[in-house]
Protein backbone atom coordinates (compact mmCIF):
# COMPACT_ATOMS: atom_id res chain seq x y z
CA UNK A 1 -4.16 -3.15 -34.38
CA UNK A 2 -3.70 -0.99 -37.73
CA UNK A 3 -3.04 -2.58 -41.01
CA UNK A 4 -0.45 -0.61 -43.00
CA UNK A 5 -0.47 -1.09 -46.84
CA UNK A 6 2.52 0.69 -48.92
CA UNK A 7 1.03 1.43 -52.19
CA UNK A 8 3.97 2.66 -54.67
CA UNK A 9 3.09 5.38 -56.99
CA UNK A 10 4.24 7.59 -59.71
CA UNK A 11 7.80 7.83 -59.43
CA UNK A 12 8.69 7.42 -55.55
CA UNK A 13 5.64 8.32 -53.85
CA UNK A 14 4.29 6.18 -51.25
CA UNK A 15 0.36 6.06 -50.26
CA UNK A 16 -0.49 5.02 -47.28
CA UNK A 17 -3.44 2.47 -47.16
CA UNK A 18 -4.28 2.00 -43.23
CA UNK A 19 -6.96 -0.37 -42.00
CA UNK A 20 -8.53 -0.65 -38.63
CA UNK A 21 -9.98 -3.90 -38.36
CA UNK A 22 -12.46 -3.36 -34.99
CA UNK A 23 -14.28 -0.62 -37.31
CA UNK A 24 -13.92 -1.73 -40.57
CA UNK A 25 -12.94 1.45 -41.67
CA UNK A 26 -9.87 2.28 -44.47
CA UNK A 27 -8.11 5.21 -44.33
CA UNK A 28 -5.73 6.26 -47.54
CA UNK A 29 -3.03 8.77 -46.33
CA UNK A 30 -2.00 11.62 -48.84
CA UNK A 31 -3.36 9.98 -52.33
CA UNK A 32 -1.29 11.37 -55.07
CA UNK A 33 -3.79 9.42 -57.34
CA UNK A 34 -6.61 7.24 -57.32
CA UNK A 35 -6.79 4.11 -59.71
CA UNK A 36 -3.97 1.56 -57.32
CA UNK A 37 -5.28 3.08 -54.13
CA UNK A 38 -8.90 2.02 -55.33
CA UNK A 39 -7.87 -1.24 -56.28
CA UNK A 40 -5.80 -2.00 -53.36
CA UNK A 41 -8.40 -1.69 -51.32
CA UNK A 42 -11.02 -3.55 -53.91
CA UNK A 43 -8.16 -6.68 -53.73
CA UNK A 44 -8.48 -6.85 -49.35
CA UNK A 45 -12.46 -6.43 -49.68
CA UNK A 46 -11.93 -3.04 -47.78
CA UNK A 47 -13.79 0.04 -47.95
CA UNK A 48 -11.93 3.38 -47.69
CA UNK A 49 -14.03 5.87 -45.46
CA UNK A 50 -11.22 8.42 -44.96
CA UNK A 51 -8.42 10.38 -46.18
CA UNK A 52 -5.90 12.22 -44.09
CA UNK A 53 -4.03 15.17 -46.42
CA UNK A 54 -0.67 16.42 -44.54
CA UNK A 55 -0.84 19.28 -46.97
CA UNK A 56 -1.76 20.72 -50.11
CA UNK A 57 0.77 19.28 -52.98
CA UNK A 58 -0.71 17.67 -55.64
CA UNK A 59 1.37 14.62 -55.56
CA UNK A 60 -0.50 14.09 -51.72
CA UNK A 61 -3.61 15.21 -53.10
CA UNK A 62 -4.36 14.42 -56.73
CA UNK A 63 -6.41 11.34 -55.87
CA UNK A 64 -8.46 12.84 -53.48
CA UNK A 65 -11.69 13.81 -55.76
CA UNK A 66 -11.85 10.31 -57.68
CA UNK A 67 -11.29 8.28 -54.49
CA UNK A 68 -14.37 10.33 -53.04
CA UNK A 69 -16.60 9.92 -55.98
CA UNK A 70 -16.08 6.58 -56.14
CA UNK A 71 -16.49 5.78 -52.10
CA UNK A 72 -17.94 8.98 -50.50
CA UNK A 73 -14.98 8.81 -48.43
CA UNK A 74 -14.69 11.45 -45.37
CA UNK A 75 -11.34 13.65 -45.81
CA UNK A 76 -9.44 15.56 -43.39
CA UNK A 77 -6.59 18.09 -44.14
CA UNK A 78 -4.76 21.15 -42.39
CA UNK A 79 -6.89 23.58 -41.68
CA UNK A 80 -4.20 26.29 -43.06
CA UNK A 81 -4.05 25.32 -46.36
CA UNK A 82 -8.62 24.63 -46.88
CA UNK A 83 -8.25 27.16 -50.00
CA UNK A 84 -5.48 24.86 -51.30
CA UNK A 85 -7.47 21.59 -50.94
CA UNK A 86 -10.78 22.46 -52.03
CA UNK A 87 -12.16 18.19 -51.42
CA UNK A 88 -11.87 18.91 -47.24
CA UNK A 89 -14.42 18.08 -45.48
CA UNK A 90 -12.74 18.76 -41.74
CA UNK A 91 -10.01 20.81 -41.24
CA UNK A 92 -7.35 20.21 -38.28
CA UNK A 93 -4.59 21.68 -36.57
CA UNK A 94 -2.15 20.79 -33.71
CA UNK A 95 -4.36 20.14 -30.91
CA UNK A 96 -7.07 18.59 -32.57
CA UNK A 97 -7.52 14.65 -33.31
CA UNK A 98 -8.98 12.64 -35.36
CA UNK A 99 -10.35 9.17 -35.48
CA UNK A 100 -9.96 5.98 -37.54
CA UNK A 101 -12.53 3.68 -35.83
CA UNK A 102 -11.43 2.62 -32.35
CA UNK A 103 -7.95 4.91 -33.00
CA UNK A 104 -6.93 8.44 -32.38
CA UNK A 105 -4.80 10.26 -34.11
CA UNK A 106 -3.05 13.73 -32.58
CA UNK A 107 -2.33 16.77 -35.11
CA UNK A 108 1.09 17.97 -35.15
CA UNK A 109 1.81 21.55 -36.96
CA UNK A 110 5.17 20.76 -38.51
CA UNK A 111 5.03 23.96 -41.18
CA UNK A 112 7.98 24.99 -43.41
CA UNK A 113 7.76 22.15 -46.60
CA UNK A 114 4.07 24.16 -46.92
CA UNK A 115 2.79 26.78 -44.18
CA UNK A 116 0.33 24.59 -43.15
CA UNK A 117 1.73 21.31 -43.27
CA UNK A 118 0.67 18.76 -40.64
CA UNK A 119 1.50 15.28 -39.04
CA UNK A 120 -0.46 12.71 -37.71
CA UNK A 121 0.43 10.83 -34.49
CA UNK A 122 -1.13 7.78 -33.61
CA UNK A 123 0.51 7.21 -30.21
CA UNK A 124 -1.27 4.03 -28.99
CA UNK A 125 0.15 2.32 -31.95
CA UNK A 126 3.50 3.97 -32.20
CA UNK A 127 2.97 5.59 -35.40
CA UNK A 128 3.09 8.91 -37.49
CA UNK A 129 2.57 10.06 -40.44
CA UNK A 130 4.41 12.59 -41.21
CA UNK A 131 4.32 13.51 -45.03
CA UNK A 132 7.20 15.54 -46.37
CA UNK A 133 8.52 17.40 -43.14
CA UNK A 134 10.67 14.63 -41.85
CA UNK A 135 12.08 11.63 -44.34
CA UNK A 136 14.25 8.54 -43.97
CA UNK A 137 18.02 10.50 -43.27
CA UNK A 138 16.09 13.93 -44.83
CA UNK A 139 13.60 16.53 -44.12
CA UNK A 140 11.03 18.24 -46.78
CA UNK A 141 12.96 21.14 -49.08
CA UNK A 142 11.79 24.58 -47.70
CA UNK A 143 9.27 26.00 -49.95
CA UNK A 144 6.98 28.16 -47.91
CA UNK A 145 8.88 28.36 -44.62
CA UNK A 146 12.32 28.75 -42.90
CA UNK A 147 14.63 26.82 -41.40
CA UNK A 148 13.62 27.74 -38.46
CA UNK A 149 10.42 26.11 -38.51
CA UNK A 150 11.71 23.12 -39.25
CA UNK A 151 14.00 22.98 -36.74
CA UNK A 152 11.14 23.52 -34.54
CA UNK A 153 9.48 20.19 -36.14
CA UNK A 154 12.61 18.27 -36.01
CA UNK A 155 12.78 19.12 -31.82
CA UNK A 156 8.97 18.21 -31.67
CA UNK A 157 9.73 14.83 -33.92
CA UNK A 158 12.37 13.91 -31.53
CA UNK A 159 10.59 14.00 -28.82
CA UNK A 160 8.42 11.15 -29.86
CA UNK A 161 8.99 7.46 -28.67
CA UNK A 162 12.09 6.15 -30.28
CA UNK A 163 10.08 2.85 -31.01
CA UNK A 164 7.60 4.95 -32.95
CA UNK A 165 6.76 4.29 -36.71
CA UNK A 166 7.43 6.84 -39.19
CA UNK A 167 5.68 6.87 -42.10
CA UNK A 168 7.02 9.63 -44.76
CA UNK A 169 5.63 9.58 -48.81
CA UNK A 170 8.69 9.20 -50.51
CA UNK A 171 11.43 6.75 -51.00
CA UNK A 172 14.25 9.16 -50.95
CA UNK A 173 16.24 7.20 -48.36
CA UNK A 174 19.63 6.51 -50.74
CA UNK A 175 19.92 9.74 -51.93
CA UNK A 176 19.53 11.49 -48.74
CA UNK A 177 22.30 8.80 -47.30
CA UNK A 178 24.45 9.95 -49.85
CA UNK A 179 24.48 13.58 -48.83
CA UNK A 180 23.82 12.74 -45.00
CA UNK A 181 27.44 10.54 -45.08
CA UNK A 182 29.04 14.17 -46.54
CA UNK A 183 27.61 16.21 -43.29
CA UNK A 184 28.62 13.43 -40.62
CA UNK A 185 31.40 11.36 -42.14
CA UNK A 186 32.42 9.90 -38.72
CA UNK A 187 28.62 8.90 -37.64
CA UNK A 188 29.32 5.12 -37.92
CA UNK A 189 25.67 4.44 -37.40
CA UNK A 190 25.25 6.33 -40.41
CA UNK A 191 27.61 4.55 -42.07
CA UNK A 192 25.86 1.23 -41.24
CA UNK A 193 22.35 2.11 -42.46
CA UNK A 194 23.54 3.39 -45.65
CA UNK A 195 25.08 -0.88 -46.00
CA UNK A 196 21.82 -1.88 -45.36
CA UNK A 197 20.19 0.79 -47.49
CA UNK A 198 22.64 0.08 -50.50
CA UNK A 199 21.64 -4.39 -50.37
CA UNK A 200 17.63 -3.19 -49.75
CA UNK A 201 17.05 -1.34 -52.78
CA UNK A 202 19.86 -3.34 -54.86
CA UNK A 203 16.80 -5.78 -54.46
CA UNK A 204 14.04 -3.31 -55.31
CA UNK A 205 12.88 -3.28 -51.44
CA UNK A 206 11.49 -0.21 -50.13
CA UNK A 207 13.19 1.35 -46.72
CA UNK A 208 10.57 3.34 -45.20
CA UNK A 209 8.94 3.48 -42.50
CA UNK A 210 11.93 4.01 -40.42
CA UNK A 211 11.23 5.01 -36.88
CA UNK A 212 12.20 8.30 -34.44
CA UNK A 213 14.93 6.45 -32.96
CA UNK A 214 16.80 5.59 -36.31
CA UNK A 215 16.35 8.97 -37.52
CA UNK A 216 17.38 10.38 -34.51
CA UNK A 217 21.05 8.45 -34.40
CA UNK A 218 21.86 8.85 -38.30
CA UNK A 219 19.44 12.14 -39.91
CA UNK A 220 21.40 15.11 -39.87
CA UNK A 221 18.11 17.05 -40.03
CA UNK A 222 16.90 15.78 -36.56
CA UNK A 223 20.83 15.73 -35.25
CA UNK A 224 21.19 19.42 -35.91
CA UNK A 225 21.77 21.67 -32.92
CA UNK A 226 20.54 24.72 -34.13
CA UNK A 227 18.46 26.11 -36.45
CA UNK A 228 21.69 27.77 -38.53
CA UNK A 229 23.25 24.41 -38.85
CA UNK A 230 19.93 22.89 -39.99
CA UNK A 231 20.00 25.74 -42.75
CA UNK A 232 23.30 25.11 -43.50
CA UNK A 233 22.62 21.36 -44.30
CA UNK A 234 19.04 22.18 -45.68
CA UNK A 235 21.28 24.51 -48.55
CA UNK A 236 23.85 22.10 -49.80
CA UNK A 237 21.42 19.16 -49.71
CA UNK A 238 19.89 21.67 -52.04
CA UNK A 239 22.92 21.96 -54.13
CA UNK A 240 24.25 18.38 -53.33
């Protein structure tokens, strides 16, 4: 049903236009600014009437206050980080949904890239948003929480529909291959998607979304078995 738009911005962000067409209504996920988003829209003849925030960084935020001005949009964020987003207008946490039109969307708490960080899960249409907890062969950098945490989000990520959508905000996807092959050199899986990954963006083609299942067989975020090995891998990624 949902009309996904990939909106490339500043230097590998992705914004997330989303369209559901029963309703009408346009959703932007995590604007790091305004001006394409706006015009994206302006080019399908839609009207945006909501924005999701996952969390509080300004490159998922920074177009939130124009893009309201200039629509009245509706936005939703974590309900953890309100002081950090000052634009909310409903805050959310796991439990809670949310609705685009004739869809629902379930709130994850995935904390650890920010305390309050959240996901969105659309299960009727196999999709999630998920920010910058879980990435294409990566997971966010820990900046406010531990490893432990995101282990935790990784285990609640997996346990997802492998045919589910992910939708993460930055194309990070080669450079996260490159460390990924150093952590699981025999994973021949990995080994494949890195191929493909190597001829997509030779072309200047973008590689996300990628879905649970792909993650899943080649991320060495999701495949870690324990919180201490996720740390491990989360530190020389760091250092990588």
């Amino acid at each position: 049903m949902l009309e996904i738009i990939r909106i490339p911005v500043l230097s590998d962000n992705y914004v997330w236009l989303v369209h559901e067409p029963h309703s009408k209504e346009t959703m932007v996920v995590d604007p790091a600014v305004a001006e394409p988003v706006l015009a994206e829209a302006d080019k399908r003849g839609w009207k945006i009437t909501q924005i999701w925030n996952t969390h509080w960084h300004p490159d998922h935020t920074g177009g939130n206050s124009a893009i309201k001005e200039a629509t009245g949009c509706h936005i939703t964020g974590p309900e953890a980080e309100q002081a950090r987003i000052p634009t909310l207008d409903t805050l959310v946490k796991e439990g809670d949904t949310v609705r685009l039109g004739d869809v629902v969307a379930d709130v994850i708490d995935v904390p650890a890239h920010t305390a309050g960080h959240i996901a969105f899960h659309i299960a009727d249409e196999n999709t999630v948003f998920v920010g910058d907890t879980l990435f294409a062969m990566g997971c966010g950098r820990l900046f406010e929480g531990t490893a432990a945490q995101m282990f935790d989000n990784m285990q609640k990520l997996s346990k997802l529909p492998g045919e589910t959508d992910v939708y993460c905000a930055h194309e990070y996807t080669q450079a996260n291959g490159e460390y990924a092959l150093v952590a699981e050199p025999d994973n021949q899986a990995l080994k494949d998607r890195m191929d493909a990954v190597l001829a997509a963006r030779a072309k200047g083609e973008a590689t996300v979304p990628t879905t649970i299942a792909l993650e899943a067989a080649t991320n060495p975020f999701m495949r870690a078995v324990s919180a201490e090995q996720l740390a491990e891998r989360r530190m020389a990624k760091d250092n990588f």
